[in-house]
N, C-alpha and C. Protein backbone atom coordinates (compact mmCIF):
# COMPACT_ATOMS: atom_id res chain seq x y z
N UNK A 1 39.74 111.38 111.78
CA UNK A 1 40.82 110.40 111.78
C UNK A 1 41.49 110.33 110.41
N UNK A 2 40.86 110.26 109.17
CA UNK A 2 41.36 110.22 108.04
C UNK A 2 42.02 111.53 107.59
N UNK A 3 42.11 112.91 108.34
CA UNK A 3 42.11 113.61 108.09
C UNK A 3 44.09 113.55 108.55
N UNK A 4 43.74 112.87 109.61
CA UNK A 4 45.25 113.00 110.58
C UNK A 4 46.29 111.85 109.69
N UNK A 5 45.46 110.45 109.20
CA UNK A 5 46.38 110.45 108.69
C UNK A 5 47.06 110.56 107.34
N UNK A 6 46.15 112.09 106.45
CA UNK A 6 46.51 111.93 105.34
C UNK A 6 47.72 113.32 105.97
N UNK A 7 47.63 114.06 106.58
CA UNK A 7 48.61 114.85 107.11
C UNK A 7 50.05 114.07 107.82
N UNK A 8 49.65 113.38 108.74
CA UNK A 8 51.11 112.20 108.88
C UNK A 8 51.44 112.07 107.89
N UNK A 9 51.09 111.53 106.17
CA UNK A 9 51.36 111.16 105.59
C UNK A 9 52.22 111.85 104.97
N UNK A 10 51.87 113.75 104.47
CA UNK A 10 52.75 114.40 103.60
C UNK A 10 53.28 114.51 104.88
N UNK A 11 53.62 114.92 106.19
CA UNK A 11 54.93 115.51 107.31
C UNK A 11 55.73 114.50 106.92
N UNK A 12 55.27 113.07 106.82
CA UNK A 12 56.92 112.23 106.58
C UNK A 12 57.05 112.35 105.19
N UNK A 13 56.46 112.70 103.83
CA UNK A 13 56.94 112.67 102.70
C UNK A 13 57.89 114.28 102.80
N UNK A 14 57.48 115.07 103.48
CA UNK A 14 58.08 116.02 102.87
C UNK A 14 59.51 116.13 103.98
N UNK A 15 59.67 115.09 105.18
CA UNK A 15 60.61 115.17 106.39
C UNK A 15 61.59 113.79 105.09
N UNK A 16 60.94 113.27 104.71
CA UNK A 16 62.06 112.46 103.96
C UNK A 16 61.84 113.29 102.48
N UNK A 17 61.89 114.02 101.84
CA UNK A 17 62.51 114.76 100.94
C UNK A 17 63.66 115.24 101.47
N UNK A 18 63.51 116.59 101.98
CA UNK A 18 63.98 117.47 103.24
C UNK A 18 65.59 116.74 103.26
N UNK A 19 65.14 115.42 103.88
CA UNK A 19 66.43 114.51 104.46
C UNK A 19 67.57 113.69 103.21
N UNK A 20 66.81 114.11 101.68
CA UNK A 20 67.24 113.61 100.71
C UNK A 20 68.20 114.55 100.38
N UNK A 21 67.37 116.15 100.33
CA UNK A 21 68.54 117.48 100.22
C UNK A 21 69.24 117.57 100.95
N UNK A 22 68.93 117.64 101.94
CA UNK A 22 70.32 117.87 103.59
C UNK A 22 70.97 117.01 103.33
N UNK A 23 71.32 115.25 102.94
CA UNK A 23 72.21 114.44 103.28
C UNK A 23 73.31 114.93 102.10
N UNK A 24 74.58 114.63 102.20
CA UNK A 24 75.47 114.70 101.16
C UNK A 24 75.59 113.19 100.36
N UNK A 25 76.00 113.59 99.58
CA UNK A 25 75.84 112.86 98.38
C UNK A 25 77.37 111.98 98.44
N UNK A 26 77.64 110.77 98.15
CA UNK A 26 78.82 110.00 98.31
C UNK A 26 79.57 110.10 97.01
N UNK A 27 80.58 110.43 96.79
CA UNK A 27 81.31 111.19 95.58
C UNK A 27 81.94 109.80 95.15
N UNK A 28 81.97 108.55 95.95
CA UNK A 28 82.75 107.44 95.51
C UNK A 28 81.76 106.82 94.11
N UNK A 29 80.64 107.17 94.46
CA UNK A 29 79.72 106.07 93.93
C UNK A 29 79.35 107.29 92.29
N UNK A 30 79.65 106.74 91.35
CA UNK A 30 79.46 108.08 89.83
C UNK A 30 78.32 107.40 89.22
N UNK A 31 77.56 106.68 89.93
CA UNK A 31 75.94 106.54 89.20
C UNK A 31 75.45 107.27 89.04
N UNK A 32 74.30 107.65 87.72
CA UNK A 32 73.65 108.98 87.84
C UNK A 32 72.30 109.32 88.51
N UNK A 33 72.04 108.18 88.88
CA UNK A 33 71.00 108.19 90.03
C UNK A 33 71.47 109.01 92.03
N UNK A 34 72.56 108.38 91.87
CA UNK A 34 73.39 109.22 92.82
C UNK A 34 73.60 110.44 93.28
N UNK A 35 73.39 111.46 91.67
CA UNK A 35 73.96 112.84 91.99
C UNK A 35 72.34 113.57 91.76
N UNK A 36 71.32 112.40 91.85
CA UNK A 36 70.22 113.13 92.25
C UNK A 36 69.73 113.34 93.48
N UNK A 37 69.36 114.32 93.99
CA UNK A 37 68.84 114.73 95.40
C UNK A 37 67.28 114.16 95.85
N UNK A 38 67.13 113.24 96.95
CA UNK A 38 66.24 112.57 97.40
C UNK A 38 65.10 111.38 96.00
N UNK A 39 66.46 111.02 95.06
CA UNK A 39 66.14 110.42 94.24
C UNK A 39 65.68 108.85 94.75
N UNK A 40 65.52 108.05 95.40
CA UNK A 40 65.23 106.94 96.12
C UNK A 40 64.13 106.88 96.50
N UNK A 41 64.15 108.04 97.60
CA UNK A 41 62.12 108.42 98.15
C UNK A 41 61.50 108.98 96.88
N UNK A 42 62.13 109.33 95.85
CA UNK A 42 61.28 109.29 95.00
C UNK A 42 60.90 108.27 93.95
N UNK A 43 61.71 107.18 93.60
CA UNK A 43 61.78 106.07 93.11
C UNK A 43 61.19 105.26 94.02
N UNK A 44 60.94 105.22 94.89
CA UNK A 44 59.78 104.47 96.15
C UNK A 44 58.41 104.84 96.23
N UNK A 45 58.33 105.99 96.03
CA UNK A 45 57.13 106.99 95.69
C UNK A 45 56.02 106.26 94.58
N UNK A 46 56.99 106.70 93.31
CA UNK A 46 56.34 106.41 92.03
C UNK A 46 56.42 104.91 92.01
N UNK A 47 57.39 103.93 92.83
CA UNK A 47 57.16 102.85 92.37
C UNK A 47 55.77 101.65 93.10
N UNK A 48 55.57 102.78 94.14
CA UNK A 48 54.35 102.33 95.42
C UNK A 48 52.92 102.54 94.46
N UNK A 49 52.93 103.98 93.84
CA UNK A 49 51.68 103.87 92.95
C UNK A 49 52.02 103.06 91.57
N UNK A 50 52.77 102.91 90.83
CA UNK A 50 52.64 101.66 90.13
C UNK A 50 51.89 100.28 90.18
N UNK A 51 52.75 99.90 91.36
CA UNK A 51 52.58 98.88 92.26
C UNK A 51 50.69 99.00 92.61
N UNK A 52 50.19 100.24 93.05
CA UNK A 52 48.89 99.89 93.52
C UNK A 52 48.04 99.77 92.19
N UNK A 53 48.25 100.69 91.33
CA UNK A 53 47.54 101.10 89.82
C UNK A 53 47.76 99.42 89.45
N UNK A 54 48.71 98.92 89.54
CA UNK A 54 48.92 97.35 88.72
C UNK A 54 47.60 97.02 89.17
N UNK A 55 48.19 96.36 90.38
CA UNK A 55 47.03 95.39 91.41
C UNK A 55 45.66 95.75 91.26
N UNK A 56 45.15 96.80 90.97
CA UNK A 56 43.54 97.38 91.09
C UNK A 56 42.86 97.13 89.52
N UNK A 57 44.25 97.28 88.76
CA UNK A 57 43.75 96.42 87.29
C UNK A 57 43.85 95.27 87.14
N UNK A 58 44.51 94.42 88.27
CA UNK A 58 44.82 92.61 87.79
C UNK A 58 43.14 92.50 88.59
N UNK A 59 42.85 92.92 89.68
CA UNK A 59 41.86 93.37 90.53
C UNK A 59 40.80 92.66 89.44
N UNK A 60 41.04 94.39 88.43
CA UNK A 60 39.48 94.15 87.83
C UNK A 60 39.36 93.41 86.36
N UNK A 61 40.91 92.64 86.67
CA UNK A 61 40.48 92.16 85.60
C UNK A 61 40.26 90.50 85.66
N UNK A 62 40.37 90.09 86.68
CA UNK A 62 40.71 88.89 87.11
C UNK A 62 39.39 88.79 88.56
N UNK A 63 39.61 89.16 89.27
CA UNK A 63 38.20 88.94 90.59
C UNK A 63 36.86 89.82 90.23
N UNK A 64 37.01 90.89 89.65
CA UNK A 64 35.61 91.29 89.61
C UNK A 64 34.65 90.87 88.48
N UNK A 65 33.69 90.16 89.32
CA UNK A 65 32.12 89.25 88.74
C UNK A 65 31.61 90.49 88.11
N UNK A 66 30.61 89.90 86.92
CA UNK A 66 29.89 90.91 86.61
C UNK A 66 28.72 91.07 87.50
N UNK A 67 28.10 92.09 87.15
CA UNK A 67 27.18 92.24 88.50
C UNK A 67 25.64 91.78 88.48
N UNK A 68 25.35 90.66 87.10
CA UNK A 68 24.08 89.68 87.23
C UNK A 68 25.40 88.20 87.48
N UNK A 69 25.97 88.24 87.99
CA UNK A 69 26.58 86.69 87.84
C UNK A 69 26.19 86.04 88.68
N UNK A 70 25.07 86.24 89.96
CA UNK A 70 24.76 85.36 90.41
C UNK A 70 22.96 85.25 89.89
N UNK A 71 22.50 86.26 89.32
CA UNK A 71 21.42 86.25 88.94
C UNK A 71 21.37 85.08 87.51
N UNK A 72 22.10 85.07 87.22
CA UNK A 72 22.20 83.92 85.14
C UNK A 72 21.28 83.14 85.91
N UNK A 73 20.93 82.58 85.13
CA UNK A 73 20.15 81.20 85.17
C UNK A 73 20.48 80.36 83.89
């Protein structure tokens, strides 16, 4: 099972790349984020592991007990 869905996982990363190159690019808009190709899914990408890397350090830095903390006396 974990196997299936780490494979779902790259078929839609690499079906939304794919869909970043194929789409055309809107010539109205001269941002330079714009005239990059599947630049969004990739700014979603990197900003999802940020996002988890944060949380797993507020994680350990904030909820995790040391591991005599119920032993103290």
């Amino acid at each position: 099972m974990n196997k299936l869905r780490w494979a779902l996982l790259v078929v839609s990363a690499v079906i939304s790349l794919a869909a970043g190159f194929a789409t055309p690019h809107d010539a109205a808009h001269e941002e330079w984020w714009n005239r990059i190709p599947a630049f969004f899914a990739l700014f979603g990408f990197i900003g999802c592991i940020v996002i988890i890397f944060f949380a797993k350090s507020l994680g350990e830095l904030f909820l995790r007990k040391r591991e005599d903390y119920y032993d103290a006396d």
